[in-house]
Protein backbone atom coordinates (compact mmCIF):
# COMPACT_ATOMS: atom_id res chain seq x y z
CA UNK A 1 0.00 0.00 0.00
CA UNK A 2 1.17 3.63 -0.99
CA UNK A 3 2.17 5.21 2.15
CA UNK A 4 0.57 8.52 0.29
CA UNK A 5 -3.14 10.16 -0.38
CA UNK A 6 -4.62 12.36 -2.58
CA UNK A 7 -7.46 15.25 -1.83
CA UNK A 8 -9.26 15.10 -5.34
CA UNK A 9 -11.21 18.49 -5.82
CA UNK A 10 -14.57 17.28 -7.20
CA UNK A 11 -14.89 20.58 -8.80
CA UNK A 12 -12.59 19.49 -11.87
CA UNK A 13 -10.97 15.99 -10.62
CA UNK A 14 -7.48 17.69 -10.22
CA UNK A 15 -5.36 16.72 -7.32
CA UNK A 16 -5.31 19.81 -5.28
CA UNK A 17 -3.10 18.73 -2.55
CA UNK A 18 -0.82 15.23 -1.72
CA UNK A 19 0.12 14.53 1.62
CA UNK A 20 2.35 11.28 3.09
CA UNK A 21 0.12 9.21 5.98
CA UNK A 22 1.83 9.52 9.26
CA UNK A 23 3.90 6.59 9.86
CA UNK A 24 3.46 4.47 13.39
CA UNK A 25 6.60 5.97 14.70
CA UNK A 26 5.93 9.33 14.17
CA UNK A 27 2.00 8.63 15.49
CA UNK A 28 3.66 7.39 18.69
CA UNK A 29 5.81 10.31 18.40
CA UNK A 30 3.28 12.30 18.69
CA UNK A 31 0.71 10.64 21.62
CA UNK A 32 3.68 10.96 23.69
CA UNK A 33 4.37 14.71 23.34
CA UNK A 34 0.20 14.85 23.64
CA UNK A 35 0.40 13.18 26.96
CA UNK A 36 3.59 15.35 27.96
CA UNK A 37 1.51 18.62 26.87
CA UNK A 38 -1.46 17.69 28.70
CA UNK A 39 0.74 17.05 31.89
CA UNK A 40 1.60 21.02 31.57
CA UNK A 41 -0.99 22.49 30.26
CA UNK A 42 -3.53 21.32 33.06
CA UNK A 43 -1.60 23.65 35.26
CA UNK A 44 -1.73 26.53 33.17
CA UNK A 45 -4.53 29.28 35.03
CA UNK A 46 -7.90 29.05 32.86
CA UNK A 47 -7.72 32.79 32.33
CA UNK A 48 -4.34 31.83 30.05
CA UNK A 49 -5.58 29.30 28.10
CA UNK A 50 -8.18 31.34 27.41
CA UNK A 51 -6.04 34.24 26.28
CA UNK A 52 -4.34 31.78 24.24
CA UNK A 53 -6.85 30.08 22.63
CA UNK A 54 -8.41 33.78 21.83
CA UNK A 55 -5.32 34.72 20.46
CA UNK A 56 -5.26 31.20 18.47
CA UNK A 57 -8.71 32.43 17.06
CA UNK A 58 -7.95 36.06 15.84
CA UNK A 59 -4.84 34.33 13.82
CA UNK A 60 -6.90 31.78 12.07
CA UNK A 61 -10.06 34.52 10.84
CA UNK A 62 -6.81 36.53 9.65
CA UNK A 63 -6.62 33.60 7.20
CA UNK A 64 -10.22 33.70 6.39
CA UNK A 65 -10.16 34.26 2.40
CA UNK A 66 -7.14 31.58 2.08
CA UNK A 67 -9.13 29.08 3.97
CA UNK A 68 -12.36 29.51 2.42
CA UNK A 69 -10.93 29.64 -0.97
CA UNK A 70 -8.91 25.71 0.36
CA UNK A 71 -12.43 24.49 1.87
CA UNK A 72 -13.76 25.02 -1.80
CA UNK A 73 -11.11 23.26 -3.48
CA UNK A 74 -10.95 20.77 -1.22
CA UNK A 75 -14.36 19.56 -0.91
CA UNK A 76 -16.41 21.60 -3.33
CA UNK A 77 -18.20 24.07 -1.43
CA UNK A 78 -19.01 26.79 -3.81
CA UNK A 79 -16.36 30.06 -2.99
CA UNK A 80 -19.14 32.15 -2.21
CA UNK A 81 -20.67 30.40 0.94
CA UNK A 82 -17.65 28.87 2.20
CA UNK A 83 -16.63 32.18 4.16
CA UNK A 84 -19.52 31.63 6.28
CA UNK A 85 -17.69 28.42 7.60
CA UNK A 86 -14.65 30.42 8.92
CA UNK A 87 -17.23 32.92 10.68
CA UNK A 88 -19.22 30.04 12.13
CA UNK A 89 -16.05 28.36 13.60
CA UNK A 90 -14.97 31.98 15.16
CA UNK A 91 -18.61 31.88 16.77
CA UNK A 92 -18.46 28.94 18.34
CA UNK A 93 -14.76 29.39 19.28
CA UNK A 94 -14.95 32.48 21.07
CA UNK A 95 -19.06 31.11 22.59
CA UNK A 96 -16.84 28.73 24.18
CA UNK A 97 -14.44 30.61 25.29
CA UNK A 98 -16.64 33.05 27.02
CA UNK A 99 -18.72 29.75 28.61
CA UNK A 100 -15.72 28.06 29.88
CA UNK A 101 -15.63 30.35 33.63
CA UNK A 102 -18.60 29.11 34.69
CA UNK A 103 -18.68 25.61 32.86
CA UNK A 104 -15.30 24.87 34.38
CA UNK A 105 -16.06 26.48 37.68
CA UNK A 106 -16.02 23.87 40.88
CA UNK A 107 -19.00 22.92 42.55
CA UNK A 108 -19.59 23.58 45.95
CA UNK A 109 -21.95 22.42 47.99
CA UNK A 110 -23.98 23.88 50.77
CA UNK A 111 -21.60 24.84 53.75
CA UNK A 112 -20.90 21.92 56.48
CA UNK A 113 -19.33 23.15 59.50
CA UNK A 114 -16.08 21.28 59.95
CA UNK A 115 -15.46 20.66 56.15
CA UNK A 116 -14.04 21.97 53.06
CA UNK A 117 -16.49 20.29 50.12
CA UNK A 118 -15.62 20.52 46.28
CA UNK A 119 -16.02 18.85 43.12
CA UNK A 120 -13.29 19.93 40.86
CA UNK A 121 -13.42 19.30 36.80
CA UNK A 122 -10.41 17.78 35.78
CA UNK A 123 -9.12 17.05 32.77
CA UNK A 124 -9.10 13.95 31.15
CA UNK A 125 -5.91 14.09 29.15
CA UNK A 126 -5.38 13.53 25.43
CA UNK A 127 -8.38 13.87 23.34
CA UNK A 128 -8.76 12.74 19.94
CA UNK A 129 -10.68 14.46 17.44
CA UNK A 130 -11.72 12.85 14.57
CA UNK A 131 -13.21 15.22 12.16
CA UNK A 132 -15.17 14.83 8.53
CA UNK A 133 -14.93 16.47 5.55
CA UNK A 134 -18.02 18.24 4.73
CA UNK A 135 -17.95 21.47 7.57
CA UNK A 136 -14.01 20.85 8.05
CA UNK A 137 -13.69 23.70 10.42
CA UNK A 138 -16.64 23.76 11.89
CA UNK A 139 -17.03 19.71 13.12
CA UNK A 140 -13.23 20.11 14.32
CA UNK A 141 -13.98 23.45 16.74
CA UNK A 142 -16.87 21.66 18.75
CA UNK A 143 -14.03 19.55 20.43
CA UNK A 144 -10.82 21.40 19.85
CA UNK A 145 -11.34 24.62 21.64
CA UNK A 146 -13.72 22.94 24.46
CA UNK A 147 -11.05 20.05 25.14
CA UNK A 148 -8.16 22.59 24.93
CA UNK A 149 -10.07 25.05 27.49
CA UNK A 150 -10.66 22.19 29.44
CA UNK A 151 -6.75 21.44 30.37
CA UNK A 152 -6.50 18.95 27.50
CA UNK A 153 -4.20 17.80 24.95
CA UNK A 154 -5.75 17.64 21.08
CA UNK A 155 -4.81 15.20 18.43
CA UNK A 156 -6.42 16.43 15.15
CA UNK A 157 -7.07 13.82 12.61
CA UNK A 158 -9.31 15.16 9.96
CA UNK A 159 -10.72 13.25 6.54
CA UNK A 160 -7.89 12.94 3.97
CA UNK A 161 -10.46 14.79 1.79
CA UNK A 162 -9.44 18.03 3.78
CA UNK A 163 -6.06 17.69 5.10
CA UNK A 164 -5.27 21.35 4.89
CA UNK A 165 -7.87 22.07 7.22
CA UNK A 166 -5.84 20.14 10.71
CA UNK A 167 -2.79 21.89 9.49
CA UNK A 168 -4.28 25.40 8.91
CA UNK A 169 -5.64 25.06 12.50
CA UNK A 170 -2.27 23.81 14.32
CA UNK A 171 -0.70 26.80 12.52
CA UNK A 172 -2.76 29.39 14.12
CA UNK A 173 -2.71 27.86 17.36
CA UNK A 174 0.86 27.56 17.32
CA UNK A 175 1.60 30.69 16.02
CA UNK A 176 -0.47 32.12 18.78
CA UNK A 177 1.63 30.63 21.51
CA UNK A 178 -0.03 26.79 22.36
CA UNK A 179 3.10 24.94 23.54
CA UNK A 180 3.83 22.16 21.93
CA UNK A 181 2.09 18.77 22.02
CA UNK A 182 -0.65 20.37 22.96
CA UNK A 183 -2.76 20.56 20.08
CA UNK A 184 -1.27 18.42 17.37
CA UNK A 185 -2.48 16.77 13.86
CA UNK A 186 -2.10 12.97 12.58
CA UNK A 187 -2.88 12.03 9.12
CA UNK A 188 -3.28 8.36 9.77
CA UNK A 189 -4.86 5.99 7.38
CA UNK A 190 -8.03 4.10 8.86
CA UNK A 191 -6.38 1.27 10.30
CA UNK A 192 -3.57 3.20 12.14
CA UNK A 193 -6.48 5.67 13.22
CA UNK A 194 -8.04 2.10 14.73
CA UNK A 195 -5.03 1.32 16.29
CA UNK A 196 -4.63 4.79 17.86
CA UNK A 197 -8.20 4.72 19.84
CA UNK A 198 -6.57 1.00 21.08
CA UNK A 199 -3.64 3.05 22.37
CA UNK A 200 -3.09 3.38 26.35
CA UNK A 201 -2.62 7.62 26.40
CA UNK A 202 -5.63 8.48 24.39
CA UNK A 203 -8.14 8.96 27.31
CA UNK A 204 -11.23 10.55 25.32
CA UNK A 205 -12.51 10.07 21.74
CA UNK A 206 -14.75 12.44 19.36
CA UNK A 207 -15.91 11.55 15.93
CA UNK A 208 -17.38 12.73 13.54
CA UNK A 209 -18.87 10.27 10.80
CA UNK A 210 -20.91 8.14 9.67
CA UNK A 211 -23.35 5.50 11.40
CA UNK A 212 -21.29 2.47 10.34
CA UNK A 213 -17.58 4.20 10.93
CA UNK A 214 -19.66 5.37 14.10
CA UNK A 215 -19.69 1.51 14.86
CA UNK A 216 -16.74 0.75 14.53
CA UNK A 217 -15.12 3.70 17.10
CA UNK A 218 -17.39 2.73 19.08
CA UNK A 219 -15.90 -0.89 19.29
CA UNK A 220 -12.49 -0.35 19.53
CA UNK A 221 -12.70 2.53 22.07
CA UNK A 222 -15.06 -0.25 24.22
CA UNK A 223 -11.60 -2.19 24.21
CA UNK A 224 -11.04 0.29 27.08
CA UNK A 225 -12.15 2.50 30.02
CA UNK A 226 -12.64 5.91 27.61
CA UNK A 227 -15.19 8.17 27.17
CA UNK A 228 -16.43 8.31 23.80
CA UNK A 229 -18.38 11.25 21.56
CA UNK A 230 -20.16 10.25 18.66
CA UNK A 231 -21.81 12.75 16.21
CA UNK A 232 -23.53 10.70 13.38
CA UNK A 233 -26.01 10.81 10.63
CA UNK A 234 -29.62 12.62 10.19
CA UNK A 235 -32.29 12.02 8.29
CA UNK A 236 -33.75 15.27 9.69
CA UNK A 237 -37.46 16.23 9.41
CA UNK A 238 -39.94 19.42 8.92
CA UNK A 239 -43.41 20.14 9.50
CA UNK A 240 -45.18 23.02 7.91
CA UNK A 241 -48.61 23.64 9.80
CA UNK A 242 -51.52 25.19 8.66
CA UNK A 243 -50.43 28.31 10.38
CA UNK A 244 -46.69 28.74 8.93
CA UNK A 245 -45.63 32.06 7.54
CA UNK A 246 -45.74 30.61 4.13
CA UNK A 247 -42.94 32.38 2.06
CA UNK A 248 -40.37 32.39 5.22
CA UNK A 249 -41.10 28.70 4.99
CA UNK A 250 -40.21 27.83 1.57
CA UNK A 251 -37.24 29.99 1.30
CA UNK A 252 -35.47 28.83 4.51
CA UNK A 253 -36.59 25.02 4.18
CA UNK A 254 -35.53 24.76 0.50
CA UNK A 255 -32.36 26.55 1.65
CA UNK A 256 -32.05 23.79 4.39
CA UNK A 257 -32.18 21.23 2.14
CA UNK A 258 -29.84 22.30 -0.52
CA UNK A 259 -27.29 24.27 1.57
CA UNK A 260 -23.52 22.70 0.78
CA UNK A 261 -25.41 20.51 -1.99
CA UNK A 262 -27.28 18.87 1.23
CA UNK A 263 -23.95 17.73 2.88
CA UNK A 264 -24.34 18.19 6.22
CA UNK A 265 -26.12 15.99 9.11
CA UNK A 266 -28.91 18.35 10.01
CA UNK A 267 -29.69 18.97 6.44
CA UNK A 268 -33.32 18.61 5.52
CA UNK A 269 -34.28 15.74 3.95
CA UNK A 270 -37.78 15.22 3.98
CA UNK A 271 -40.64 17.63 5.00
CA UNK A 272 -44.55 16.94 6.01
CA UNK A 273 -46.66 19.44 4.88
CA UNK A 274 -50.35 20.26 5.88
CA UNK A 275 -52.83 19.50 3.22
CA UNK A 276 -54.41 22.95 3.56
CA UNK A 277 -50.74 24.12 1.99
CA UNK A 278 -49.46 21.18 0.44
CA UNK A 279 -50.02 21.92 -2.78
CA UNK A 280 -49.03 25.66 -2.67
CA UNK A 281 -46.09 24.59 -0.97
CA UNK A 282 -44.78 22.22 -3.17
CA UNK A 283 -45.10 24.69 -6.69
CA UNK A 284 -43.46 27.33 -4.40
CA UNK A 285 -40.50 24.97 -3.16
CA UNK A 286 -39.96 23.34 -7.09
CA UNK A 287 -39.72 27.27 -8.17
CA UNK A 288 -37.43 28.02 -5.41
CA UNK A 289 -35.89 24.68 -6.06
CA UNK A 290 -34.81 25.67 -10.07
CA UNK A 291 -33.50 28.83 -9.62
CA UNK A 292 -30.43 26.94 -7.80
CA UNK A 293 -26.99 27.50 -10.03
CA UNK A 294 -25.17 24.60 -10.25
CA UNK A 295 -21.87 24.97 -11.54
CA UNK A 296 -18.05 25.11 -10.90
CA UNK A 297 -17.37 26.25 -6.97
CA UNK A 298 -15.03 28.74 -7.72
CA UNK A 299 -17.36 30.43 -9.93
CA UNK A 300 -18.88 33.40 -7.67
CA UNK A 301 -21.94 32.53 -9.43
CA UNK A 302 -22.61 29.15 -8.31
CA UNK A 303 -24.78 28.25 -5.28
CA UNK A 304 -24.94 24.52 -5.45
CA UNK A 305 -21.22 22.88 -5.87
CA UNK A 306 -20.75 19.16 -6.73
CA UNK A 307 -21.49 16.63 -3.85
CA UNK A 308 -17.35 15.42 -2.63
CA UNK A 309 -17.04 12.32 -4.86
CA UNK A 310 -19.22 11.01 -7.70
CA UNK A 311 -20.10 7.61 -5.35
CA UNK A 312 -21.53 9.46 -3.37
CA UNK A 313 -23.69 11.68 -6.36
CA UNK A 314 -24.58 8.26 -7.78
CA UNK A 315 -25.82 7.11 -4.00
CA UNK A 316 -28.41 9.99 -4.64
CA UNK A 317 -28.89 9.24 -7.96
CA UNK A 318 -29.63 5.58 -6.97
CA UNK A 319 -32.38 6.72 -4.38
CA UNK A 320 -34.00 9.44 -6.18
CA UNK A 321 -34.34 6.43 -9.72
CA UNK A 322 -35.65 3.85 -6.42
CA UNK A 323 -38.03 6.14 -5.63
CA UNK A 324 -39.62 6.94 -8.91
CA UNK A 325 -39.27 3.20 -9.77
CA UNK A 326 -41.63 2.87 -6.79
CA UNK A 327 -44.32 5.72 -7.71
CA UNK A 328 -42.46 9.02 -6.85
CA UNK A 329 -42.84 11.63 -9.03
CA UNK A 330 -39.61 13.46 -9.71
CA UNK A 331 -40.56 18.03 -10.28
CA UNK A 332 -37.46 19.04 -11.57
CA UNK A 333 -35.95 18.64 -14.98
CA UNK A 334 -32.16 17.64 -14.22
CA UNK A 335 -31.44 18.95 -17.68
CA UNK A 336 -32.32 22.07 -16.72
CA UNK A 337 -28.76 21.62 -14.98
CA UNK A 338 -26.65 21.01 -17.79
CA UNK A 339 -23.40 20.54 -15.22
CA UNK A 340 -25.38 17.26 -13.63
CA UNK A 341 -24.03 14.75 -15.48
CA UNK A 342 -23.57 10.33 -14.66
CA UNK A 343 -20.17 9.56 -13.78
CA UNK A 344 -19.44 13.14 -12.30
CA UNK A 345 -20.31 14.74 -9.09
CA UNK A 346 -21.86 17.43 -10.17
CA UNK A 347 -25.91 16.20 -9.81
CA UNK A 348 -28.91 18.70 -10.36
CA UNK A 349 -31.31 19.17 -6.75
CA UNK A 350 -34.37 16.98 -6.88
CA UNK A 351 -37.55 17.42 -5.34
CA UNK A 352 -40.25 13.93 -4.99
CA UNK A 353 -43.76 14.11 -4.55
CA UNK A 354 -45.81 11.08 -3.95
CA UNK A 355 -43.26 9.43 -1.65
CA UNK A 356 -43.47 7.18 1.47
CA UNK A 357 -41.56 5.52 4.28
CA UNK A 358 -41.20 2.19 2.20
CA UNK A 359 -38.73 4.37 0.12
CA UNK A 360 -34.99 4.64 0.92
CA UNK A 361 -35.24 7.85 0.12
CA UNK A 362 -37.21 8.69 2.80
CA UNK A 363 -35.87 6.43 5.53
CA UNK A 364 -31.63 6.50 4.15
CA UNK A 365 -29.28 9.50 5.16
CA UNK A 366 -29.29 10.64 1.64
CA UNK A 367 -26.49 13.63 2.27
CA UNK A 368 -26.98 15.19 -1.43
CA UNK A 369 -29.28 17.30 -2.60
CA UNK A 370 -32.54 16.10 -2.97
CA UNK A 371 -36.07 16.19 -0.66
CA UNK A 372 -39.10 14.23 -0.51
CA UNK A 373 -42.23 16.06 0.88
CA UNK A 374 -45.20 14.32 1.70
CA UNK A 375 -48.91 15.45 2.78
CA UNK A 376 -50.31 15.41 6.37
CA UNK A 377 -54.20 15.44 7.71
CA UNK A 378 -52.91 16.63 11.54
CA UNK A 379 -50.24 17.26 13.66
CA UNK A 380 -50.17 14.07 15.23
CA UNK A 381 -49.54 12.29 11.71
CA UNK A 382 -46.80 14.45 11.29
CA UNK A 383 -45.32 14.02 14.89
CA UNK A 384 -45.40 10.02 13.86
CA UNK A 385 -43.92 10.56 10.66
CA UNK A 386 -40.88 12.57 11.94
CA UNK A 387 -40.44 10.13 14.79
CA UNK A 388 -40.34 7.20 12.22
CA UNK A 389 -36.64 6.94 11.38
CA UNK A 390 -33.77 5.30 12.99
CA UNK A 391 -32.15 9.35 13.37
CA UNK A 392 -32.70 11.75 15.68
CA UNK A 393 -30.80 14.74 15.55
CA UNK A 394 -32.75 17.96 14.63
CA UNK A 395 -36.43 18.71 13.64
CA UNK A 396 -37.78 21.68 12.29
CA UNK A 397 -41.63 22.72 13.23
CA UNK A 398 -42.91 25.79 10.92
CA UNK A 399 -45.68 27.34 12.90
CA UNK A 400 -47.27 30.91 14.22
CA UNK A 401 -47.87 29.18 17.62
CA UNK A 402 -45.01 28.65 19.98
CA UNK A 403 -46.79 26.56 22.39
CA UNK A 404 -47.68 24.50 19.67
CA UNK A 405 -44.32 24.03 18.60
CA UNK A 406 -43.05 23.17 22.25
CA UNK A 407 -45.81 21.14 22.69
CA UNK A 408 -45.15 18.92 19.18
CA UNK A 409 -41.26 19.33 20.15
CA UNK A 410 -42.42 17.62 23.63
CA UNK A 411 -43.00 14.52 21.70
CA UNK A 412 -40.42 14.55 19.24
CA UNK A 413 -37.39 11.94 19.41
CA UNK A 414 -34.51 14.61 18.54
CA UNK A 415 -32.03 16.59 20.10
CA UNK A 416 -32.56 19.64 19.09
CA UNK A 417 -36.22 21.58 18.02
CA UNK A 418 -36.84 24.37 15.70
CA UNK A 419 -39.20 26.65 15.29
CA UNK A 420 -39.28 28.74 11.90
CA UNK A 421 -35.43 27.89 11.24
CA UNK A 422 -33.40 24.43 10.46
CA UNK A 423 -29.40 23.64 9.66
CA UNK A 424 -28.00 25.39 12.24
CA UNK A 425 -25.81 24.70 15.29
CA UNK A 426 -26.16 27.69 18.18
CA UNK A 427 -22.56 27.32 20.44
CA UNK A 428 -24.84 28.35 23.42
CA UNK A 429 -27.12 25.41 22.91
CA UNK A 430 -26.33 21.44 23.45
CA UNK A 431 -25.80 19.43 20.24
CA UNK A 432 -27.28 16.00 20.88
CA UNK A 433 -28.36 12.69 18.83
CA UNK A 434 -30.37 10.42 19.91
CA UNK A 435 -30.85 6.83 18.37
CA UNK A 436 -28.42 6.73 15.29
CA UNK A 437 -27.24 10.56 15.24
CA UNK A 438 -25.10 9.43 18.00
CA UNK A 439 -24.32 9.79 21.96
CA UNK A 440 -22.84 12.39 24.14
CA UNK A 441 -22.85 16.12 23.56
CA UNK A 442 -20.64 19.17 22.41
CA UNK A 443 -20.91 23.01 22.66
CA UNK A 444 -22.85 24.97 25.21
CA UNK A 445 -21.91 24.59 29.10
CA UNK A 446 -22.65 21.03 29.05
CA UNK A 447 -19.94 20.05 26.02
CA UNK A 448 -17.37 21.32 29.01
CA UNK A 449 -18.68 17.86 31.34
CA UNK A 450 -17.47 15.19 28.54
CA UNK A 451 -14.09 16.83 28.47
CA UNK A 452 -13.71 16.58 32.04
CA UNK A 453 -13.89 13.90 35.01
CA UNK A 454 -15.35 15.32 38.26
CA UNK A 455 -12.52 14.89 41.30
CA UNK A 456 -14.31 15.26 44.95
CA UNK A 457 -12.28 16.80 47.81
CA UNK A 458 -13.69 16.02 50.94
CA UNK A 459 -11.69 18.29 53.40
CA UNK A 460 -12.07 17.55 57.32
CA UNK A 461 -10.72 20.26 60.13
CA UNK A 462 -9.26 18.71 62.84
């Protein structure tokens, strides 16, 4: 086996960048200075590392128009949205930052007389971060700048589709004055990444994947006593009511769904509509839908890039030609799009009508960029609908009536509820999955407890 990989930019096939997989020695290498950077830096004062890790995050956004310009080459995104990435990563970076007093803050109980009482939030050493390809920035921060607050040591080992991405951030942080071993990248290939979570010094694990790599971290890092993160797949939902500002639905949902070419796990990818809209809806969302530029990513023109690879355009494909095998009527012409083309990743967005559950393109992570939408009688059908799927990470509810929405979000299996927005992550607020989006949590105060191990003191006067 080559001990070398290639990033293919699925804009035009070209390899933009070759890198050399990190050998075993050097990965060893590089756990130990982790664990001897972890030793230190747990004794640095929080108010440093957060100075540091501020600093860290004023040189990266310096970088902004080099990195957005590398996120588009490397993965496709077209060069006028990928900005938003760098901005969204100095959001949640600095969210944290500002969270981390309180979040890291000891807990004391009431007052005993006699006794000194604490818990203390320690860290838990070297954490691995295992980060995708499809928001390269923005999967990676949700650990990095948590774990680093926390007193930990960060390996970054992100997708060989985006290899730039783990440097560019070890550059910054670096540059800003981390000390070494601290935060540090691998790029191992999968079986040395295996081997790694096996490894005695890697005391905490976060990926980033899908549902069957998901499985497989999951087994290894069982092989020991770790704590594990696991952010997964979506199949996410919406429901329009009766009573939905109509036009603020269709432009944001249609915008949810085709965002990044639909690459992304809160993506929407499949919507209930009531039938009092339904119909409405649907013309309004296919007119939306066309207007959609599909082109080359560096084009300031485009908004909807190739998916990463053509497998995964001709996944889509194969769901979307399942579906209308099955009764599914396909709205859009794909060529309309004359970029979407077999054998390439460049594939036109799709809307289905007619669709059901029995259809894997209602029930399959499709992570491209096509919808189903189906009609619904009441909220209770809809509320059955969204909860049938082996995913639950976000759900969207468009409605006038807030206590409608918390009430319908009451009985929804998903970790996060919308109202009147979808495909977004707020730093302030947990990021959960339940079922097959995953376990554990990241961002808001409670990402800090997963970082850390609670230490009681338990101090008697004598």
């Amino acid at each position: 086996m080559t001990n070398r990989f290639s990033c293919i930019s699925p804009s035009d096939g070209r390899v933009f960048a070759e890198r050399e997989f990190t050998p075993p020695a050097a990965v060893r290498n590089t756990l130990e200075a982790a664990q001897a950077g972890a030793r230190a830096w747990r004794h640095v004062p929080l108010s440093e590392r957060q100075a540091l890790i501020a600093k860290a995050v004023d040189r990266f956004v310096a970088n902004q128009d080099t990195l957005a310009r590398e996120i588009t080459l490397q993965m496709g995104r077209p060069v006028s949205q990928s900005p938003g990435e760098i901005r969204g990563f100095e959001d949640r970076a600095r969210t944290m930052i500002a969270l981390a007093t309180a979040a890291l803050a000891d807990v004391v109980p009431a007052p005993k007389e006699g006794f000194t009482r604490f818990i203390r939030k320690e860290p838990l050493g070297v954490v691995l971060a295992i980060a995708p390809w499809n928001y390269p920035f923005l999967t990676a921060v949700n650990t990095v700048v948590p774990a680093l607050l926390s007193g930990n040591a960060v390996i970054l080992r992100h997708s060989p589709q985006t290899p730039l991405c783990a440097e560019r951030m070890v550059e910054a942080f670096s540059a800003a004055g981390v000390p070494a071993g601290v935060f540090q990248f691998l790029h191992t290939t999968d079986e040395d990444t295996d081997e790694l979570i096996r490894t005695p010094g890697v005391d905490h694990v976060a990926f980033t994947g899908s549902v069957r790599v998901g499985h497989v971290v999951q087994r290894f890092a069982s092989e020991r006593f770790i704590s594990l993160g696991l952010e997964l797949g979506g199949k996410d939902p919406a429901y329009v009511r009766a009573d939905a500002n109509f036009d603020h639905a269709v432009e944001n949902l249609v915008d949810g769904a085709m965002f990044n070419s639909g690459q992304s796990c809160c993506a929407i990818e499949r919507i209930y509509v009531h039938e009092s809209l339904y119909d409405r809806f649907v013309d309004a969302f296919v007119a939306l839908t066309k207007q959609y530029k599909l082109g080359n990513p560096a084009d300031k023109e485009t908004n909807l890039g190739p998916l990463v690879r053509t497998s995964a355009a001709d996944f889509v494909r194969g769901q979307i030609r399942d579906a209308v095998a099955a009764g599914a009527r396909a709205l859009v012409d794909e060529s309309a799009f004359s970029m979407s083309k077999a054998g390439t990743p460049y594939l036109a967005p799709q809307v289905l009508v007619n669709v059901d559950h029995s259809m894997r393109v209602m029930t399959e992570e499709s992570f491209g960029p096509v919808v189903g939408i189906m009609k619904v009688k009441t909220d209770d059908e809809a509320v059955r609908l969204m909860n049938d799927s082996p995913f639950g990470l976000t759900a969207a509810i468009w409605t006038s009536d807030e206590a409608a929405a918390l009430r319908l979000g009451n009985a929804i299996d998903t970790g996060t509820v919308f109202m009147n927005r979808c495909d977004y992550l707020d730093p302030a607020l947990a990021w959960v999955g339940l079922k097959d989006s995953g376990r554990g949590v990241t961002l808001s105060s409670l990402g800090f407890e997963v970082l850390t191990r609670p230490k009681s003191y338990h101090l008697r006067r004598v």
